[in-house]
C-alpha atoms as a PDB file:
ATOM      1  CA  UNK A   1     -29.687  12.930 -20.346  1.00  0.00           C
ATOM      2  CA  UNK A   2     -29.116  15.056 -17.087  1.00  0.00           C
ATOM      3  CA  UNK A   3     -32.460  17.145 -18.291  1.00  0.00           C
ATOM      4  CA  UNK A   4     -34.303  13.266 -18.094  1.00  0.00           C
ATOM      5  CA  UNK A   5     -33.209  12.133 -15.151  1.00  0.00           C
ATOM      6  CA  UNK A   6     -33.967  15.846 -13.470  1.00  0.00           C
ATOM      7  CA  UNK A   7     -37.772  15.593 -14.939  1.00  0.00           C
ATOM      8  CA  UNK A   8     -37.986  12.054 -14.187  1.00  0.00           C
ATOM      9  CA  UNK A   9     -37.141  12.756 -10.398  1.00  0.00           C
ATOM     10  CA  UNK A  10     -39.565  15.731 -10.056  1.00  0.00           C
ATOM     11  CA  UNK A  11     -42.453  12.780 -11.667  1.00  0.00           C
ATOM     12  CA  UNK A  12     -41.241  10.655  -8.610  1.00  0.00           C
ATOM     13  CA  UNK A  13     -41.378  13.490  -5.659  1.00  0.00           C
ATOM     14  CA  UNK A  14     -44.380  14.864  -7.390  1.00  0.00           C
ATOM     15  CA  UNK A  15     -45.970  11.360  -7.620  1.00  0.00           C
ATOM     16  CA  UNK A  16     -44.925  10.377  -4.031  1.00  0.00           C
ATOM     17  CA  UNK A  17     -45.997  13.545  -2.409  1.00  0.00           C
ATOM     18  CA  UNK A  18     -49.344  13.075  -4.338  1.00  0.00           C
ATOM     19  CA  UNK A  19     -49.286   9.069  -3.000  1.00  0.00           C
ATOM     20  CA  UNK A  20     -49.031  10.415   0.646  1.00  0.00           C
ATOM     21  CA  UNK A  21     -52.077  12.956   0.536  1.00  0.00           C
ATOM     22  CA  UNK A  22     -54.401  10.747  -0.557  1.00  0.00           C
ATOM     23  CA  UNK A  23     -53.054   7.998   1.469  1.00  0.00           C
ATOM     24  CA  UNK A  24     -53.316  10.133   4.599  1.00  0.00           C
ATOM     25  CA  UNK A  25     -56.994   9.704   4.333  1.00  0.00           C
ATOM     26  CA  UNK A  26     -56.934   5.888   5.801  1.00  0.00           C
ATOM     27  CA  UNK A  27     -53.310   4.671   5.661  1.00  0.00           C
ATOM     28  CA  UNK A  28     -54.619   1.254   5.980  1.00  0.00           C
ATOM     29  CA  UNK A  29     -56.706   0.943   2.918  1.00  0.00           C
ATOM     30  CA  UNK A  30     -55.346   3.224   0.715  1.00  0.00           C
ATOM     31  CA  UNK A  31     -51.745   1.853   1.788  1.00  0.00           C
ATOM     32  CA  UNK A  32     -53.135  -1.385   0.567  1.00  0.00           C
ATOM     33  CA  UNK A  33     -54.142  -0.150  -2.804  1.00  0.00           C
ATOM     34  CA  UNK A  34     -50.841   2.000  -3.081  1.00  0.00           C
ATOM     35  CA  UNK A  35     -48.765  -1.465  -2.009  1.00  0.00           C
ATOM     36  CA  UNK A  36     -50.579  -3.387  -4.549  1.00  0.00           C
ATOM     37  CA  UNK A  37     -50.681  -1.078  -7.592  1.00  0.00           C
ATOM     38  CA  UNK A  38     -46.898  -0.399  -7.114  1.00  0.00           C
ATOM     39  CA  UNK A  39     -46.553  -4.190  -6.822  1.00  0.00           C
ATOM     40  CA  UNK A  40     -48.674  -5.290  -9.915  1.00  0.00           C
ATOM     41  CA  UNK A  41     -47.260  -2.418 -12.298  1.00  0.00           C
ATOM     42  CA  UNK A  42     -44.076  -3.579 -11.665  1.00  0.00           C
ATOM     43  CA  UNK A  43     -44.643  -7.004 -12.567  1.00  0.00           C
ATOM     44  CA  UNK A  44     -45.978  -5.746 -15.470  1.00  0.00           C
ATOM     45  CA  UNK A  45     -43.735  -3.160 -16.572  1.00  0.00           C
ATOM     46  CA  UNK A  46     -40.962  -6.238 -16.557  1.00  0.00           C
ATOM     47  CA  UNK A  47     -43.308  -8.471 -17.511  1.00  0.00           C
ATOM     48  CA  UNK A  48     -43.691  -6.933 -20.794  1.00  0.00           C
ATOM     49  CA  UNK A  49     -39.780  -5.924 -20.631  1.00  0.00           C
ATOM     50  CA  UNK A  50     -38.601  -9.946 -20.596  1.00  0.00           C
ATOM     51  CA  UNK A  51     -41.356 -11.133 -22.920  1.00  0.00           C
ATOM     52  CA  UNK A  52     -39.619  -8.184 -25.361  1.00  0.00           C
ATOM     53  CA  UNK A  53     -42.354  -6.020 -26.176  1.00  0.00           C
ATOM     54  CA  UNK A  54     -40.753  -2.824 -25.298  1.00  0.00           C
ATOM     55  CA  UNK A  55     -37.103  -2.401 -23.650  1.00  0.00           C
ATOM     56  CA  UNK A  56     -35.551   0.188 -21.233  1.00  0.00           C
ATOM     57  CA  UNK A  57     -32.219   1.982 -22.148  1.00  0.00           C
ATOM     58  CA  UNK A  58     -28.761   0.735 -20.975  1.00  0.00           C
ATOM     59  CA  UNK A  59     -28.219   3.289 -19.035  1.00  0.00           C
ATOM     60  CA  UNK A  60     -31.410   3.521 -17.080  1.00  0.00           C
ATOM     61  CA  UNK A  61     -30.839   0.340 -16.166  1.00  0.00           C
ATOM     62  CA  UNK A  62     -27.679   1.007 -14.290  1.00  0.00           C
ATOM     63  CA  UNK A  63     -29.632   3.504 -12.229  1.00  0.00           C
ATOM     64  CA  UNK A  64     -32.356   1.256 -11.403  1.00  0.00           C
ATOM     65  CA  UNK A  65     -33.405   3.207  -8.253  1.00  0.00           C
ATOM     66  CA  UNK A  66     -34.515   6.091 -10.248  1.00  0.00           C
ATOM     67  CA  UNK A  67     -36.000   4.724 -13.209  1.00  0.00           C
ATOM     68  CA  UNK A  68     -37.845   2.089 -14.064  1.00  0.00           C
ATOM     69  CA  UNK A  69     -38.776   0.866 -10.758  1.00  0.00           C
ATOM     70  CA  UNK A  70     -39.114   4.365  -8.569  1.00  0.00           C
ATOM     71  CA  UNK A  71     -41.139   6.234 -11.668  1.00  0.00           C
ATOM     72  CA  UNK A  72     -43.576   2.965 -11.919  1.00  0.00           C
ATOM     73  CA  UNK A  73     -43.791   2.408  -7.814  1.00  0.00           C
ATOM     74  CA  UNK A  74     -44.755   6.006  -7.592  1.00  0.00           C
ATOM     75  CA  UNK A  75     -46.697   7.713 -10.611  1.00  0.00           C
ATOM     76  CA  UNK A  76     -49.226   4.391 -11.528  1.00  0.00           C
ATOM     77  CA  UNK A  77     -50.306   3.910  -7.541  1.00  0.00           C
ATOM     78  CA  UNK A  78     -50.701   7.906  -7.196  1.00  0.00           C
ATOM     79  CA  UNK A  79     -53.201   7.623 -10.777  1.00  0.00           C
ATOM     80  CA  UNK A  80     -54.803   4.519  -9.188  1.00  0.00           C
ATOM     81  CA  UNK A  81     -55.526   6.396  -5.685  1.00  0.00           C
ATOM     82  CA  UNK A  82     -56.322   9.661  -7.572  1.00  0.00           C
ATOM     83  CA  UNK A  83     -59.190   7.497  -9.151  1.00  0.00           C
ATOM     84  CA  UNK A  84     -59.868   6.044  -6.327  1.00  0.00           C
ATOM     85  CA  UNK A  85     -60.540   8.928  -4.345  1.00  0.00           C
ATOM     86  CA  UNK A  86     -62.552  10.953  -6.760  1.00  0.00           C
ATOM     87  CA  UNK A  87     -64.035   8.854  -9.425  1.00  0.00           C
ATOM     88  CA  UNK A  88     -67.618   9.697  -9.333  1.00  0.00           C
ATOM     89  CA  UNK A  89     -70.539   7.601  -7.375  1.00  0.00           C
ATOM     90  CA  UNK A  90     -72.531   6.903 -11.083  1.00  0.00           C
ATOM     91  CA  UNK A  91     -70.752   4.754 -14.081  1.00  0.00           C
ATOM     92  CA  UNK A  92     -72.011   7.235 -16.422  1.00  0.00           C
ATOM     93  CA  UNK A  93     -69.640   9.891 -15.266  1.00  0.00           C
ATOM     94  CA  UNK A  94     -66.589   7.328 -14.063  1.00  0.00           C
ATOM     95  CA  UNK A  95     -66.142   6.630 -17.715  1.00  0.00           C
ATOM     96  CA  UNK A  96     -65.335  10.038 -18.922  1.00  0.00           C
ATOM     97  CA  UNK A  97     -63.467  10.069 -15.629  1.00  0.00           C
ATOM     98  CA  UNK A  98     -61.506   7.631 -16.543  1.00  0.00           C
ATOM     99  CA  UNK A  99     -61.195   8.480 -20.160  1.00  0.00           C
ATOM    100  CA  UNK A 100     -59.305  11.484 -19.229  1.00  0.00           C
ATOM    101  CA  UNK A 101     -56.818  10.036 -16.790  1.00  0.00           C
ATOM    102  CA  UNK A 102     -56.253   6.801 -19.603  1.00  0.00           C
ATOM    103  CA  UNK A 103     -55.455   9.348 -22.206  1.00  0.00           C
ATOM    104  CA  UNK A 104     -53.404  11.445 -20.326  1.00  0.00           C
ATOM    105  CA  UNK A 105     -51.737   8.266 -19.606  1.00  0.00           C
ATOM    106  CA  UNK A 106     -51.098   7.593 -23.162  1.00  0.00           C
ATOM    107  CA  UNK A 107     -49.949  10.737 -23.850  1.00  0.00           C
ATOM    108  CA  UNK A 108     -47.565  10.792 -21.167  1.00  0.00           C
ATOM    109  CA  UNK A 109     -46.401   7.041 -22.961  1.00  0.00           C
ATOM    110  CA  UNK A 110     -45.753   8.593 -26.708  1.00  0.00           C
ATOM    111  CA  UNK A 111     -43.729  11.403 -24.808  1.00  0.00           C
ATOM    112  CA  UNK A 112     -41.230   8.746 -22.953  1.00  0.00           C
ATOM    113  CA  UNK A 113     -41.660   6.667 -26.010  1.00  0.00           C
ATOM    114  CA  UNK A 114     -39.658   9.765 -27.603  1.00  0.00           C
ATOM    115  CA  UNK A 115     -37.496  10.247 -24.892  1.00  0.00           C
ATOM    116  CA  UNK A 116     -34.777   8.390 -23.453  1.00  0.00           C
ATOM    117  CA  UNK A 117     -36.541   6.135 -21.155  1.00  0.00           C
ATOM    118  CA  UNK A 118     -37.617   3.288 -23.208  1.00  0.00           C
ATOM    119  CA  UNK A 119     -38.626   1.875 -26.608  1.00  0.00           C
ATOM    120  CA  UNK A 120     -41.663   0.168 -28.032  1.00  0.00           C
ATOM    121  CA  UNK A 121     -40.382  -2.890 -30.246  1.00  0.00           C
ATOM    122  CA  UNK A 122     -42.613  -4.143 -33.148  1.00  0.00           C
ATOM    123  CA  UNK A 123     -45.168  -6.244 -31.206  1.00  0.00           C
ATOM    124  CA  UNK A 124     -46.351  -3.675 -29.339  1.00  0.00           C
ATOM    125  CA  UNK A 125     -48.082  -0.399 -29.837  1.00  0.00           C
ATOM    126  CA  UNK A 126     -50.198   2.603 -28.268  1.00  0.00           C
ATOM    127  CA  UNK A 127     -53.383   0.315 -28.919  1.00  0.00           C
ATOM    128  CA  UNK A 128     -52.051  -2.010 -26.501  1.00  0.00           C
ATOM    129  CA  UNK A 129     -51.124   0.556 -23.990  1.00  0.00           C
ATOM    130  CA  UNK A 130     -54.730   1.946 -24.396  1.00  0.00           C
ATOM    131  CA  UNK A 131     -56.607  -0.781 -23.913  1.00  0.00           C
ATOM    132  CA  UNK A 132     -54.005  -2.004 -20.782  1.00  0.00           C
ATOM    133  CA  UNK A 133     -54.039   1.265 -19.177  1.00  0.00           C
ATOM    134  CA  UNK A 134     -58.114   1.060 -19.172  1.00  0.00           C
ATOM    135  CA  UNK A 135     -57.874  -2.533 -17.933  1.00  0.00           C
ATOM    136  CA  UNK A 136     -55.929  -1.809 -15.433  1.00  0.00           C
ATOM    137  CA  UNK A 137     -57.426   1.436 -14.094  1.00  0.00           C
ATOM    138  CA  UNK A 138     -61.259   0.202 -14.462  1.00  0.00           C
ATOM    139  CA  UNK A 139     -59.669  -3.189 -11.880  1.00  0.00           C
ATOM    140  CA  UNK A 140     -58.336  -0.819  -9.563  1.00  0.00           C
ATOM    141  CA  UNK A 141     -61.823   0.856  -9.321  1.00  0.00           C
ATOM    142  CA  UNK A 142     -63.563  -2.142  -8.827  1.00  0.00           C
ATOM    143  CA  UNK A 143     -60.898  -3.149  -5.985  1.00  0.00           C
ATOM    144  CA  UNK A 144     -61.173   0.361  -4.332  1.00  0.00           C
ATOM    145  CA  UNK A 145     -64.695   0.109  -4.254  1.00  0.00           C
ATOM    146  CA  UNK A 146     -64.561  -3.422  -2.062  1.00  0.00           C
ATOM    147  CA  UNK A 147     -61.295  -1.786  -0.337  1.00  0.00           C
ATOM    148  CA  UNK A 148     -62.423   1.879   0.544  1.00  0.00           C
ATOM    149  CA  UNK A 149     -65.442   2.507   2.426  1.00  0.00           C
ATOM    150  CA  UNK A 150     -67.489   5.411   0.650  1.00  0.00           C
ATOM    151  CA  UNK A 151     -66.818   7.443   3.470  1.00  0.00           C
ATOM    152  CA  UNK A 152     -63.295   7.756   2.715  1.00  0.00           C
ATOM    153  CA  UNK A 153     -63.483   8.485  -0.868  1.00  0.00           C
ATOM    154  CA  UNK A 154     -64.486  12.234  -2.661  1.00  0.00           C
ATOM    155  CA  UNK A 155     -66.330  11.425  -5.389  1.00  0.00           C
ATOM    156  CA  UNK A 156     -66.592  14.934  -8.007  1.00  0.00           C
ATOM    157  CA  UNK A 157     -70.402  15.470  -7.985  1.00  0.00           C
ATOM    158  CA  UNK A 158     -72.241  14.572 -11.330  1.00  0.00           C
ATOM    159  CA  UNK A 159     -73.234  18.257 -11.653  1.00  0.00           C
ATOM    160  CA  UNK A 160     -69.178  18.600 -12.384  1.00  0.00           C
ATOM    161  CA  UNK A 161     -69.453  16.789 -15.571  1.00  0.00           C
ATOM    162  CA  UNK A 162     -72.052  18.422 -16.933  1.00  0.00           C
ATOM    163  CA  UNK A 163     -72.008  20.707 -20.146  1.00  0.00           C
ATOM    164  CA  UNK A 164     -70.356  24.033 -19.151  1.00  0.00           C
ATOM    165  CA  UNK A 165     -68.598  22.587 -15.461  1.00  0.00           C
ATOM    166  CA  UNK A 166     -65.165  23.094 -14.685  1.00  0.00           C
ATOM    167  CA  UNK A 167     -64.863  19.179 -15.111  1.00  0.00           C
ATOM    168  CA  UNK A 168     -66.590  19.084 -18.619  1.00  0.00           C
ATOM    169  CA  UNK A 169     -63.925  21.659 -19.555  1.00  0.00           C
ATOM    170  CA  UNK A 170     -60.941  20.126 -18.466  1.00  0.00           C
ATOM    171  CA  UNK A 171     -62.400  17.105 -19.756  1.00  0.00           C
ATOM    172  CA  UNK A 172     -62.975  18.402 -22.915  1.00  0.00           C
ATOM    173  CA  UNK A 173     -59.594  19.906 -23.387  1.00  0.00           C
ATOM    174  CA  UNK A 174     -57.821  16.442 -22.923  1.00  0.00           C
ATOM    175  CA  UNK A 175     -59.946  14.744 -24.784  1.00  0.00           C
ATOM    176  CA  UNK A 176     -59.876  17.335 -27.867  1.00  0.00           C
ATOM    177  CA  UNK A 177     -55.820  17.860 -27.648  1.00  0.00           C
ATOM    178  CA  UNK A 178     -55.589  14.164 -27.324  1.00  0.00           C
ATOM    179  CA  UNK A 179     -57.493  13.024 -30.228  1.00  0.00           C
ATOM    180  CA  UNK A 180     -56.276  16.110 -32.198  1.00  0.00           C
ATOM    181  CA  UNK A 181     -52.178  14.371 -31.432  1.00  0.00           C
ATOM    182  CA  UNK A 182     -53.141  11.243 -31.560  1.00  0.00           C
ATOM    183  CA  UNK A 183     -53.761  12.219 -35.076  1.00  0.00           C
ATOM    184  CA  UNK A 184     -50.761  13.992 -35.611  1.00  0.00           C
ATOM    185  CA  UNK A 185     -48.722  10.730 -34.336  1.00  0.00           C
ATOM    186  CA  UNK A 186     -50.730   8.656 -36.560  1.00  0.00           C
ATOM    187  CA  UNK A 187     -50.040  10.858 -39.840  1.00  0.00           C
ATOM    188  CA  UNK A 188     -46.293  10.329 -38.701  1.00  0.00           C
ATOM    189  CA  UNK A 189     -45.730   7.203 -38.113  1.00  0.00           C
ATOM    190  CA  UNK A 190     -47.157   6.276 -41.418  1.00  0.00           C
ATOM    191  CA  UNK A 191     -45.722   8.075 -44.038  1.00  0.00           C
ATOM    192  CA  UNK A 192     -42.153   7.483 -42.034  1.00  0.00           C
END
């Protein structure tokens, strides 16, 4: 448990640090987005807690300040502003983007969902995550592009995403080691 909380903490510092960087840039707009993702994915983390499709651990809950609230107020705004910031100009090339960041997302879901953070119950499953971590990153692009000027973004060039890039490689890597697990968790979870 100590080994949790310890990880879960760096995630938090890590995430904030990462939160103030980018926000740096125009504390006004990007303070916006960071209020509102922190906001909204709280609402929805305990959202989904009191309609009972997954449920945090007793004693998580007695140290509320750490975890749930301080992981989800500081790690889902820092994703949002990462994609923000850098998504590419072009939807051909946000998609891939964003299909990295969702399944590193997911990834990062199956790994609490084996640790001692939290539990999926029966009515809900990775699918769902998927498709709500896509929802909700693809709305936060839309609402950073009316929010944040193109001036005050980075977008990664195009040329990064092509065949041979660093991007494409990184890219590539998730997406490869992702499918490759997502396998793995598949075979078993089946034949349980």
């Amino acid at each position: 448990m100590f080994f949790h909380t310890y990880a879960f903490t760096a995630v938090i510092i890590l995430s904030a640090i990462g939160c103030l960087s980018i926000i740096r840039f125009d504390w006004k707009r990007y303070g916006l987005i960071f209020i509102i993702s922190a906001i909204s994915g709280n609402l929805l983390c305990f959202g989904l807690t009191y309609i009972g499709f997954y449920t945090f651990y007793d004693y998580f809950l007695e140290d509320i300040f750490i975890t749930p609230i301080l992981l989800v107020s500081t790690l889902f705004p820092f994703i949002a502003l990462f994609g923000i910031r850098y998504s590419p100009e072009q939807w051909i090339w946000k998609i891939p983007f964003y299909w990295g960041i969702v399944h590193l997302g997911v990834l990062g879901e199956v790994i609490l969902k084996y640790s001692v953070l939290f539990k999926f119950e029966p009515e809900w499953d990775l699918w769902d995550s998927y498709t709500l971590w896509w929802i909700n990153y693809l709305l936060f692009e839309l609402l950073g592009g009316k929010i944040i000027p193109p001036e005050r973004r980075n977008p990664l060039k195009a040329s990064l995403f092509r065949y041979g890039a660093w991007v494409w490689i990184v890219l590539h890597i998730i997406f490869i080691t992702t499918i490759f697990l997502a396998g793995v968790y598949v075979g078993v979870t089946v034949f349980k």
